[in-house]
C-alpha atoms as a PDB file:
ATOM      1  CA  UNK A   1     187.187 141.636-157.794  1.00  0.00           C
ATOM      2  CA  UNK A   2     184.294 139.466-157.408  1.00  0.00           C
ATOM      3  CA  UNK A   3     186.102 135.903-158.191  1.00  0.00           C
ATOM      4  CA  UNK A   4     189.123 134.588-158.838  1.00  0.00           C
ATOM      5  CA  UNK A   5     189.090 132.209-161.430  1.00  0.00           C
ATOM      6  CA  UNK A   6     191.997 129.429-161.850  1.00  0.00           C
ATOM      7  CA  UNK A   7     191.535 129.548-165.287  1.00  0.00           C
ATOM      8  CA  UNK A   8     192.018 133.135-165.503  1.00  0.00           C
ATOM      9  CA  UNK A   9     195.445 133.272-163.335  1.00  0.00           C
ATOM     10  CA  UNK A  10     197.545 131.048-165.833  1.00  0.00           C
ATOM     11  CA  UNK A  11     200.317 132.843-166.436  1.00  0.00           C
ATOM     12  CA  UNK A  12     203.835 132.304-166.723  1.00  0.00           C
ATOM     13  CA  UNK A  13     206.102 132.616-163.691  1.00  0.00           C
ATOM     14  CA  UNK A  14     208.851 134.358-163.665  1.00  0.00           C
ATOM     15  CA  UNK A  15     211.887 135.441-160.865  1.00  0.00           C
ATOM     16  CA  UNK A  16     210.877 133.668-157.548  1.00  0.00           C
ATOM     17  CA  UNK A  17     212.862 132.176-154.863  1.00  0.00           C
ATOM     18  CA  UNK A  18     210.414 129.794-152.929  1.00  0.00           C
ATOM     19  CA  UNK A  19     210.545 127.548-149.722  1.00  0.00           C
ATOM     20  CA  UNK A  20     207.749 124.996-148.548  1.00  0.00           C
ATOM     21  CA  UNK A  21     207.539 123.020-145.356  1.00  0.00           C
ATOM     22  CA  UNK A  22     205.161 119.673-144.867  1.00  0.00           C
ATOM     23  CA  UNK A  23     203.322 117.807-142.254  1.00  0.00           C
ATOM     24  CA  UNK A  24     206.098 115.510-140.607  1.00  0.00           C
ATOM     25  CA  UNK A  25     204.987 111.424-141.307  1.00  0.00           C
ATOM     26  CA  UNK A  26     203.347 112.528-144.392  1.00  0.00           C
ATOM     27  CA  UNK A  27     205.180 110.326-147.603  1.00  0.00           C
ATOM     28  CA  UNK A  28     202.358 111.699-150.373  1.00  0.00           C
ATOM     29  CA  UNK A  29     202.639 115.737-149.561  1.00  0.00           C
ATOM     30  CA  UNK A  30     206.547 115.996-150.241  1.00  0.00           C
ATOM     31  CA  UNK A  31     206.982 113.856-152.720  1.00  0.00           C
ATOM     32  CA  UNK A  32     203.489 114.357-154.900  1.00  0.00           C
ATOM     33  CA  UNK A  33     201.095 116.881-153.241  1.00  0.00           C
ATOM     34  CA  UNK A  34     204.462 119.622-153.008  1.00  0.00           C
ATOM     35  CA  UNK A  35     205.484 119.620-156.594  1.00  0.00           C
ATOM     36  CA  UNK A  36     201.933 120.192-157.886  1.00  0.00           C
ATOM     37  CA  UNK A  37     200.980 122.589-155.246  1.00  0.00           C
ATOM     38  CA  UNK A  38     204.550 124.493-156.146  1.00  0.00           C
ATOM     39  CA  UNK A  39     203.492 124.396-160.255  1.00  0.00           C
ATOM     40  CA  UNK A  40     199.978 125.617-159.484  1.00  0.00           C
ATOM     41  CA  UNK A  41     201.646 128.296-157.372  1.00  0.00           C
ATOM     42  CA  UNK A  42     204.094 129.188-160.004  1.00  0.00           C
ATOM     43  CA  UNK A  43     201.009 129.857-162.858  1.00  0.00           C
ATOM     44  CA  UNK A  44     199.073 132.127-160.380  1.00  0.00           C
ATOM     45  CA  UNK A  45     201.542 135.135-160.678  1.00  0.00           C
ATOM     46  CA  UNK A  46     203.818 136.676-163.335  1.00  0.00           C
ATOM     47  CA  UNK A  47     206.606 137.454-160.997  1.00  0.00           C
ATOM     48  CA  UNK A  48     207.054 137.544-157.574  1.00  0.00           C
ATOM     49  CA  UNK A  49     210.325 138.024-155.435  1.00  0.00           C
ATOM     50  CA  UNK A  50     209.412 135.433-152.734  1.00  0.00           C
ATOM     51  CA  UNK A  51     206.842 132.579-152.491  1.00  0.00           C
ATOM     52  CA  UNK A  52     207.121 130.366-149.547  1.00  0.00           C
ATOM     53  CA  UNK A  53     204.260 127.573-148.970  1.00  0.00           C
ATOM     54  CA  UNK A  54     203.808 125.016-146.391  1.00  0.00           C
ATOM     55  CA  UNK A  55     201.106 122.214-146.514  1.00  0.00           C
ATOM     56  CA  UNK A  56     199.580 120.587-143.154  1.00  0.00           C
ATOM     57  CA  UNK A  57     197.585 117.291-143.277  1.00  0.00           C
ATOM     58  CA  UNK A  58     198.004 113.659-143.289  1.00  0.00           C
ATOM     59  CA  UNK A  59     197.651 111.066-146.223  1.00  0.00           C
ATOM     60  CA  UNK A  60     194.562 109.450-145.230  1.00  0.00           C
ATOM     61  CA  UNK A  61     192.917 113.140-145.946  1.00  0.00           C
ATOM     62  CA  UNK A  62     195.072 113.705-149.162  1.00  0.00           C
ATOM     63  CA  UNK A  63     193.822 110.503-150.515  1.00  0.00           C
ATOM     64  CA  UNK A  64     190.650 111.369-150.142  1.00  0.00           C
ATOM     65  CA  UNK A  65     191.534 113.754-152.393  1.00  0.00           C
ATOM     66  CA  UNK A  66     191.350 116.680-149.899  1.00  0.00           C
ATOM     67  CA  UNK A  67     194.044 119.044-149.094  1.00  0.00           C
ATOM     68  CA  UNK A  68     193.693 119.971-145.614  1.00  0.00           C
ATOM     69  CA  UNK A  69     195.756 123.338-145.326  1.00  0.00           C
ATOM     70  CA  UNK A  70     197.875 125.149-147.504  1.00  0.00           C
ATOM     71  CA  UNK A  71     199.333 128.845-146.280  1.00  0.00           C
ATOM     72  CA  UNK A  72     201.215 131.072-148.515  1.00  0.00           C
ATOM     73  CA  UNK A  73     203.289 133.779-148.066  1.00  0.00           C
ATOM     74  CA  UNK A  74     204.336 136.310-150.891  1.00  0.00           C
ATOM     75  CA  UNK A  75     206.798 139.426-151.385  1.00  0.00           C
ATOM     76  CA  UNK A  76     206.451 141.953-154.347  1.00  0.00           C
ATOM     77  CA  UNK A  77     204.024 139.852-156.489  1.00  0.00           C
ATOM     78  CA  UNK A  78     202.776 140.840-159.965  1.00  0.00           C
ATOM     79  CA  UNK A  79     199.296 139.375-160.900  1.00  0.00           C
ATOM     80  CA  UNK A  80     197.358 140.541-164.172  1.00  0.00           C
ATOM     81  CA  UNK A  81     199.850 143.456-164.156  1.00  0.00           C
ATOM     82  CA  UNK A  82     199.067 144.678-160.705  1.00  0.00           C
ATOM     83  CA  UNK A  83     201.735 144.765-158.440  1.00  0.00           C
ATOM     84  CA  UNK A  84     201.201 144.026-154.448  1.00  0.00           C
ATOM     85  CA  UNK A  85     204.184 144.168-152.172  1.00  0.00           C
ATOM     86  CA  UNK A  86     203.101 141.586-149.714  1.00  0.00           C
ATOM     87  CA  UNK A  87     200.577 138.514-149.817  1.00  0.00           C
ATOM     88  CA  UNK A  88     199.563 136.023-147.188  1.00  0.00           C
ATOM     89  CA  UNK A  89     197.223 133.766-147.520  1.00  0.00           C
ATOM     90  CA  UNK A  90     195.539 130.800-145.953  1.00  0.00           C
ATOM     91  CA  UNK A  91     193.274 127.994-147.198  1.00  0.00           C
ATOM     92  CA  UNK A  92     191.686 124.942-145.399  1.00  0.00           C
ATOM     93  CA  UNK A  93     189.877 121.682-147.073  1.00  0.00           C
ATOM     94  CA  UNK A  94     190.726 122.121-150.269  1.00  0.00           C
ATOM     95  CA  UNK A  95     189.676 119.494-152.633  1.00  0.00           C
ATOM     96  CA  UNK A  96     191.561 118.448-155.759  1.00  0.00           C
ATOM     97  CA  UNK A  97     192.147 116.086-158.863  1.00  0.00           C
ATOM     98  CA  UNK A  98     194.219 113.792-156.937  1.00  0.00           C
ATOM     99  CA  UNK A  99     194.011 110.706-158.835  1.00  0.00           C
ATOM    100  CA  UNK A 100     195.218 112.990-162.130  1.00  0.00           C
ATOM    101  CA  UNK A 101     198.303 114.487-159.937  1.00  0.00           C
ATOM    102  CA  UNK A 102     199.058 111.072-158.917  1.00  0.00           C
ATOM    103  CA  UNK A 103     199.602 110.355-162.683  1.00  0.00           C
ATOM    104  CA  UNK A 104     201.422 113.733-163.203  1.00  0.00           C
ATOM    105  CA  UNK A 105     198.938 115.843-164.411  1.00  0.00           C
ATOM    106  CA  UNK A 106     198.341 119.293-163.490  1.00  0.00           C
ATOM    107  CA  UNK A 107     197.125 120.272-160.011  1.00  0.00           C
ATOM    108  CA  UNK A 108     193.129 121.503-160.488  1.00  0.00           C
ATOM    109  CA  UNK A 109     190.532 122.544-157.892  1.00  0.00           C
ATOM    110  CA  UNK A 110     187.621 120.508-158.218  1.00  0.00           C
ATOM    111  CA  UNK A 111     185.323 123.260-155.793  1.00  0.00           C
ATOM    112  CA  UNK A 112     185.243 126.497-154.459  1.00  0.00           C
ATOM    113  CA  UNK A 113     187.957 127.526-151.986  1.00  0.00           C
ATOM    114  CA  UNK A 114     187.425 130.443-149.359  1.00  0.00           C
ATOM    115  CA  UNK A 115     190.625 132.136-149.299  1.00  0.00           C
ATOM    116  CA  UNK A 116     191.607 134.088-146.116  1.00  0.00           C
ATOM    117  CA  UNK A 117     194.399 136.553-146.215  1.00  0.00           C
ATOM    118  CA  UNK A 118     195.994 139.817-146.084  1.00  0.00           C
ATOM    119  CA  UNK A 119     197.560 142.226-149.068  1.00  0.00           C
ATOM    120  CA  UNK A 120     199.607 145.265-148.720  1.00  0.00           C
ATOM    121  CA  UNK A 121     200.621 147.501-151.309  1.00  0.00           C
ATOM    122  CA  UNK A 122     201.810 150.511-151.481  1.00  0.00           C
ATOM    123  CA  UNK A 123     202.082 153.807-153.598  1.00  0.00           C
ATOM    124  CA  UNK A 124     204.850 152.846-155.495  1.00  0.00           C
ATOM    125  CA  UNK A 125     203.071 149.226-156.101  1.00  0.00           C
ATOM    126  CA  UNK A 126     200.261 151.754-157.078  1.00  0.00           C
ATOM    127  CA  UNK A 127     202.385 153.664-159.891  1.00  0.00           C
ATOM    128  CA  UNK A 128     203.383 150.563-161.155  1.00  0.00           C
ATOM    129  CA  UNK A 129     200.492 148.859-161.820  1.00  0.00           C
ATOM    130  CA  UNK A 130     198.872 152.074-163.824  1.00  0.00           C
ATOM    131  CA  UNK A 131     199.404 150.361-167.352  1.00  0.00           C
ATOM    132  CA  UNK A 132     197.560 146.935-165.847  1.00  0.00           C
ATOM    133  CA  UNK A 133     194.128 146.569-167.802  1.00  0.00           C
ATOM    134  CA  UNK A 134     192.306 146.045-164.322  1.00  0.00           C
ATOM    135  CA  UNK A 135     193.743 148.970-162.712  1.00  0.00           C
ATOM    136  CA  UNK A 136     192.552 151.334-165.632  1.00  0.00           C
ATOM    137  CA  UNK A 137     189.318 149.645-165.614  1.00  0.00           C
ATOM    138  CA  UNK A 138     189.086 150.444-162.235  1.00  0.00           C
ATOM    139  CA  UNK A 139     189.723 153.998-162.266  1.00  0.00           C
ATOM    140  CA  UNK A 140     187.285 154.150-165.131  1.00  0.00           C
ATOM    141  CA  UNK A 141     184.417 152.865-163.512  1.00  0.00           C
ATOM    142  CA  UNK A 142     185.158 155.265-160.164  1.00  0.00           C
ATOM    143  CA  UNK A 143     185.406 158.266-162.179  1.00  0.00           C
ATOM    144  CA  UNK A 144     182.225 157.097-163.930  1.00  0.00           C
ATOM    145  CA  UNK A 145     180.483 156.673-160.925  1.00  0.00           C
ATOM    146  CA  UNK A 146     181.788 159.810-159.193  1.00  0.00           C
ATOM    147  CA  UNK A 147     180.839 162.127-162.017  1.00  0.00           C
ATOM    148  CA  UNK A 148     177.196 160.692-162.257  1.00  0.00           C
ATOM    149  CA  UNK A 149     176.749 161.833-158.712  1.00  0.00           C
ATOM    150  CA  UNK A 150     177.083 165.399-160.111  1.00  0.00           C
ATOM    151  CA  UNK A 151     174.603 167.705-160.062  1.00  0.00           C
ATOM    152  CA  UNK A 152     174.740 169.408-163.119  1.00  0.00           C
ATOM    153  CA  UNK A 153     172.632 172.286-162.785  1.00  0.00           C
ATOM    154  CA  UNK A 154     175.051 174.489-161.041  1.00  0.00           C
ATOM    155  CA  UNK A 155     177.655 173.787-163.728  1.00  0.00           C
ATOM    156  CA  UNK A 156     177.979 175.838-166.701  1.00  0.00           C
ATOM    157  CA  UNK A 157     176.415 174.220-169.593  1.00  0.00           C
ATOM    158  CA  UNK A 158     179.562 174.507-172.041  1.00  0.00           C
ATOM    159  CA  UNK A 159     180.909 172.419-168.862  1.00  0.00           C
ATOM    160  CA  UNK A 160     178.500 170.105-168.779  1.00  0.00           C
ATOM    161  CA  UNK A 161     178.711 169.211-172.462  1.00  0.00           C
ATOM    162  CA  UNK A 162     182.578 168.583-172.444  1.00  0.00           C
ATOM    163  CA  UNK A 163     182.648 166.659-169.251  1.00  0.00           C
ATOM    164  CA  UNK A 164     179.886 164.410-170.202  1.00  0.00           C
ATOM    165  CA  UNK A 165     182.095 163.056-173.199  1.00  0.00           C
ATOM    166  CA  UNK A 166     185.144 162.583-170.655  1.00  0.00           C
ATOM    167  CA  UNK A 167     187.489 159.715-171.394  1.00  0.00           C
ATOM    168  CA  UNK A 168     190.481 160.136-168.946  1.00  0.00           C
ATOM    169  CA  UNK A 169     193.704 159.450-169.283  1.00  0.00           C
ATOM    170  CA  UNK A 170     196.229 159.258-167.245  1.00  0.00           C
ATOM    171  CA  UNK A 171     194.349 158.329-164.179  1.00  0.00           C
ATOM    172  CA  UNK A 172     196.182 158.191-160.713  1.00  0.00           C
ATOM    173  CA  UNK A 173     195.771 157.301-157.163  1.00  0.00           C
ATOM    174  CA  UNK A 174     197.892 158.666-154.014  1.00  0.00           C
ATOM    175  CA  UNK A 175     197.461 157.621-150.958  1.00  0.00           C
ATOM    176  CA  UNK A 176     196.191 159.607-147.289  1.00  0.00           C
ATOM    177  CA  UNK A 177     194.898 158.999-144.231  1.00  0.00           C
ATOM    178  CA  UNK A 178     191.707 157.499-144.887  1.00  0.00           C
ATOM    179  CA  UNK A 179     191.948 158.525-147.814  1.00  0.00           C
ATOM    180  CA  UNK A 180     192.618 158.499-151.507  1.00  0.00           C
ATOM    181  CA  UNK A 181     193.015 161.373-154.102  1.00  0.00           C
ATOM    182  CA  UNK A 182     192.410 161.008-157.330  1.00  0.00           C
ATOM    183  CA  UNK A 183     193.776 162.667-160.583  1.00  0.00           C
ATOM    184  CA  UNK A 184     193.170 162.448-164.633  1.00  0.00           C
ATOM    185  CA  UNK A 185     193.636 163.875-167.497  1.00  0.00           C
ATOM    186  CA  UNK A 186     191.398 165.109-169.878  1.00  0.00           C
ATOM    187  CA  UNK A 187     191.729 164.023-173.676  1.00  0.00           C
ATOM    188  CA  UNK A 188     193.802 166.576-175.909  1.00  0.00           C
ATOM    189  CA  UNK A 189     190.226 166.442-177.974  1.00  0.00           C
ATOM    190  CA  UNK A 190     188.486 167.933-175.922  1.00  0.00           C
ATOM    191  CA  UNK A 191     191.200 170.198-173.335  1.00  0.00           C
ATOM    192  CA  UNK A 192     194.691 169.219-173.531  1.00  0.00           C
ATOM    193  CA  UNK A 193     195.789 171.182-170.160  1.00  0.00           C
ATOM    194  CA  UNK A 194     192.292 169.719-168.592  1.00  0.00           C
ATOM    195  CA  UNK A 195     192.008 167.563-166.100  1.00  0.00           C
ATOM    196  CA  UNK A 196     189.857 166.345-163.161  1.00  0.00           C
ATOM    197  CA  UNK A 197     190.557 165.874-159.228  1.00  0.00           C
ATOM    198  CA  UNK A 198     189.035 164.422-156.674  1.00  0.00           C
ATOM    199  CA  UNK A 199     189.757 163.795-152.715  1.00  0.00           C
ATOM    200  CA  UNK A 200     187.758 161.487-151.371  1.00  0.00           C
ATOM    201  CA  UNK A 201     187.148 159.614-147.664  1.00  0.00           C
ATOM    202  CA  UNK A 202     186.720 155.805-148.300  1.00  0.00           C
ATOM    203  CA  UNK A 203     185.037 153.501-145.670  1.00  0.00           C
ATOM    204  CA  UNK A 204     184.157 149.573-145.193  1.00  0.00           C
ATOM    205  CA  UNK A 205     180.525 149.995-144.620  1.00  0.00           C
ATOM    206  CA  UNK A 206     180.128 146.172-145.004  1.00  0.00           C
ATOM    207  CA  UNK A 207     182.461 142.865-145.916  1.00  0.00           C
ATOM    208  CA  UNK A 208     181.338 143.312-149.932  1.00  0.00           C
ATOM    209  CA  UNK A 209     180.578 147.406-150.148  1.00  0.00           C
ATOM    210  CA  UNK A 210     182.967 150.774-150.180  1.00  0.00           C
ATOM    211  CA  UNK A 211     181.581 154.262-149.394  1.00  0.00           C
ATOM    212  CA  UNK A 212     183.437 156.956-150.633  1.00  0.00           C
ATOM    213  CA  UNK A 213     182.726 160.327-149.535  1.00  0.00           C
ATOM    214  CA  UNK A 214     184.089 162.856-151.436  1.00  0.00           C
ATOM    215  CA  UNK A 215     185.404 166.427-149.778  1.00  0.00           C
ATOM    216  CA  UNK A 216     186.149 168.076-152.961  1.00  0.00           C
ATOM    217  CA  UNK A 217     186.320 167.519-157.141  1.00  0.00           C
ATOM    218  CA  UNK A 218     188.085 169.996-158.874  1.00  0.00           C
ATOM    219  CA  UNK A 219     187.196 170.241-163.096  1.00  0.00           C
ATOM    220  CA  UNK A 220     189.838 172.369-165.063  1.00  0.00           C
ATOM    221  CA  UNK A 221     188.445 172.594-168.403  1.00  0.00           C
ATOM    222  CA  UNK A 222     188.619 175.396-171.013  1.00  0.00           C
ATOM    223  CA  UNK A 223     190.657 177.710-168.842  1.00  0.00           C
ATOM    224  CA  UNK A 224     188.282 177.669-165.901  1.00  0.00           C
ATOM    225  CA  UNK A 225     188.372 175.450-162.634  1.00  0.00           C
ATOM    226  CA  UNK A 226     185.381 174.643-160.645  1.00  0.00           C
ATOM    227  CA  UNK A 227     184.369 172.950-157.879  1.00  0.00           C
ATOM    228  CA  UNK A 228     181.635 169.975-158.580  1.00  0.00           C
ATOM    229  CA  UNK A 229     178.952 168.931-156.359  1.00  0.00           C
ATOM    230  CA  UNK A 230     179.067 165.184-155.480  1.00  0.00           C
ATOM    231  CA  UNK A 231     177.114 162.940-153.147  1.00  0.00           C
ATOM    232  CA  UNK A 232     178.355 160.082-151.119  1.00  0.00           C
ATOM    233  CA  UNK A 233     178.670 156.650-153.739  1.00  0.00           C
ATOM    234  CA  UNK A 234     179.088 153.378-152.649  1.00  0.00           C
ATOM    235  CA  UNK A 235     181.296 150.698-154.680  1.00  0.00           C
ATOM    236  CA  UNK A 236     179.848 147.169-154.730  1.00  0.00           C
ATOM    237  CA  UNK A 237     182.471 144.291-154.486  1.00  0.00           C
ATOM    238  CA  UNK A 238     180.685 141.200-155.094  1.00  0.00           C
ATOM    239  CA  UNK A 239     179.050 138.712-153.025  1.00  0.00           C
ATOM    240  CA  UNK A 240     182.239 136.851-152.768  1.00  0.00           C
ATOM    241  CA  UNK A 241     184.320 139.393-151.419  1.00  0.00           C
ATOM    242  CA  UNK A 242     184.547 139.332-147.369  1.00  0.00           C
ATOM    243  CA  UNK A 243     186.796 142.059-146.691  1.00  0.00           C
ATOM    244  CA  UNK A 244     187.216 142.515-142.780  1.00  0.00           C
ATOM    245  CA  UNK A 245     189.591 145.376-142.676  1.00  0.00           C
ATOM    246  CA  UNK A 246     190.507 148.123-144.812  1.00  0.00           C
ATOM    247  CA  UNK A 247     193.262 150.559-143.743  1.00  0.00           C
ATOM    248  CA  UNK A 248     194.517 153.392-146.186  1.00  0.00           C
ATOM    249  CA  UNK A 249     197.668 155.499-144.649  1.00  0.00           C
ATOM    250  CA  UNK A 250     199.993 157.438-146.225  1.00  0.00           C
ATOM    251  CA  UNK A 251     202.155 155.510-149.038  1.00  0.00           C
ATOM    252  CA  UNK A 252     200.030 151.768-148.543  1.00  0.00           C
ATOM    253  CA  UNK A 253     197.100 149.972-148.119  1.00  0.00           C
ATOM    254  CA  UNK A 254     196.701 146.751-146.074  1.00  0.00           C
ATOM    255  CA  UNK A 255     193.452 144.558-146.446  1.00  0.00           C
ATOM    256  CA  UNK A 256     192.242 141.725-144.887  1.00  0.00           C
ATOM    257  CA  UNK A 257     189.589 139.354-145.728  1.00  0.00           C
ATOM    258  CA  UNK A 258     189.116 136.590-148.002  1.00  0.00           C
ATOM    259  CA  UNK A 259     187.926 135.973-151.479  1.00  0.00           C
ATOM    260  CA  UNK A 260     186.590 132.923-153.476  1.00  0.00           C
ATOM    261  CA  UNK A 261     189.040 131.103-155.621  1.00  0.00           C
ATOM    262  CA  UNK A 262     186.574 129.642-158.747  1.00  0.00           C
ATOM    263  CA  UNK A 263     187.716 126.077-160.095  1.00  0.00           C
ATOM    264  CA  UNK A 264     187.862 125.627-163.958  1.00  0.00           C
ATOM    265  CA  UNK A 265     184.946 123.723-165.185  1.00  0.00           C
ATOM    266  CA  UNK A 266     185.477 121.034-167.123  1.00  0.00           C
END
C-alpha cells in the first residue's frame, strides 16, 4: 500500500447514505465545490453504508483553485474488494481542476495530497475481503517471505522439496493480542490434507516498516507435522506510508497514519 492512485479507485458506487456540511458565507463550496467533491467521493469505493463529508474554507482560497479542508467519515466501506468497517479521514490544501468543475467536469487532483486518518476493521471485515485480489496478494507475499526465513537444513529433505513448490490456498488471518495467526492450505497436488500455520508477533518498528516475529510455524505435509525454524522479517510499506499507530486486539485492527493520494496524470 505504497500509493493511492485516483485513477486506480474509479469504481462504481453503490448503497450509501451520505451527509456534508460547508463553511458558512461560502456561495462556491455548496453549490459547486459539494457536488464534485460528493461524485469524486462516490467513485473512490464500491459500497459503503455511510459517507458523511464536510468542506471548510472560503472562496477566495477555492478560486485559487485550492481546497482548504475536506474530512471524511466512513462506515463499512468496500474498496478494491477489501472491506473496512470504519474510515476517517482528513485532508488540508488540496489543489484541484477548478476552472474544469466550474464547467461541470469531473473533480481531479492536480498534486499530491497527504491524507491523515484512521481505519478499523475487524475479523469479520477480514473474512470478507479473502476473495479481494489485494488481500490474496498480500498473504502471498507474507507467506513468501516467512518461508524464505527458513532454515532448511533441519527439515527433512522430502519436506523441503514439497514446500519449496508451495502455492497456498485458502490463506487466512485471525486476529490476537499483538498478534496475528496465520493459516493455508496446501494444493491437493502436492498434499490435499496439508497445510501451513504460523503465529506471529507484529510490531511498528518505524512509520513505513512491520516486524513480525514469529513464535511458531507449523508444516503438515505428507502425514507428518513439524515445527519450522524462522527468523524475525520485516515488511516494507513504502516511502509514502506514515503509519503512527498500529493496534491488533482480538477481532480488529485500528491504524492511524496517513498515506499519499497520487493525482492522474494527464
Amino acid at each position: 500500500m505504497a500509493e493511492l492512485n485516483s485513477e486506480e479507485l474509479s469504481l462504481p458506487f453503490a448503497g450509501h447514505a451520505e451527509a456534508e456540511a460547508t463553511s458558512a458565507g461560502s456561495q462556491i463550496i455548496p453549490k459547486v465545490i459539494s457536488p464534485a467533491v460528493r461524485l469524486w467521493l462516490r467513485s473512490q469505493v464500491e459500497s459503503a453504508e455511510k459517507l458523511d463529508f464536510q468542506i471548510g474554507g472560503g472562496d477566495r482560497q477555492i478560486l485559487r483553485g485550492w481546497i482548504p479542508h475536506v474530512a471524511v467519515a466512513a462506515k463499512q466501506v468496500v474498496y478494491q474488494g477489501l472491506h473496512l468497517s470504519q474510515v476517517g479521514l482528513a485532508a488540508s490544501q488540496i489543489q484541484i481542476n477548478l476552472g474544469q468543475v466550474l464547467r461541470g467536469k469531473p473533480l481531479r487532483l492536480l498534486k499530491v495530497v497527504p491524507v491523515t486518518g484512521t481505519v478499523r476493521l475487524t475479523q469479520a471485515d477480514l473474512q470478507r475481503s479473502g476473495q479481494a485480489p489485494l488481500f490474496q496478494q498480500a498473504l502471498a507475499d507474507v507467506w513468501s517471505m516467512v518461508l524464505a526465513t527458513v532454515d532448511w537444513s533441519q527439515v527433512p529433505a522430502h519436506l523441503v522439496l514439497r514446500t519449496q513448490l508451495l502455492e497456498l490456498r485458502h490463506a487466512q488471518v485471525q486476529l490476537h493480542v499483538d498478534q496475528i495467526g496465520l493459516s493455508a492450505v496446501l494444493p491437493n497436488s502436492i498434499d490435499p490434507a496439508g497445510h501451513l500455520r504460523l503465529q506471529t508477533g507484529v510490531q511498528l518498528v518505524s512509520p513505513s516498516c512491520l516486524q513480525l516475529t514469529p513464535t511458531e510455524l507449523t508444516c503438515r505435509i505428507a502425514g507428518e507435522e513439524i515445527a519450522l525454524p524462522v527468523e524475525p522479517l520485516q515488511i516494507e510499506l513504502g516511502t509514502e506510508v506514515n503509519l503512527q499507530q498500529l493496534t491488533i486486539d482480538p477481532g480488529q485492527i485500528h491504524c492511524v497514519g496517513q498515506i499519499n493520494i497520487v493525482p492522474i496524470e494527464s
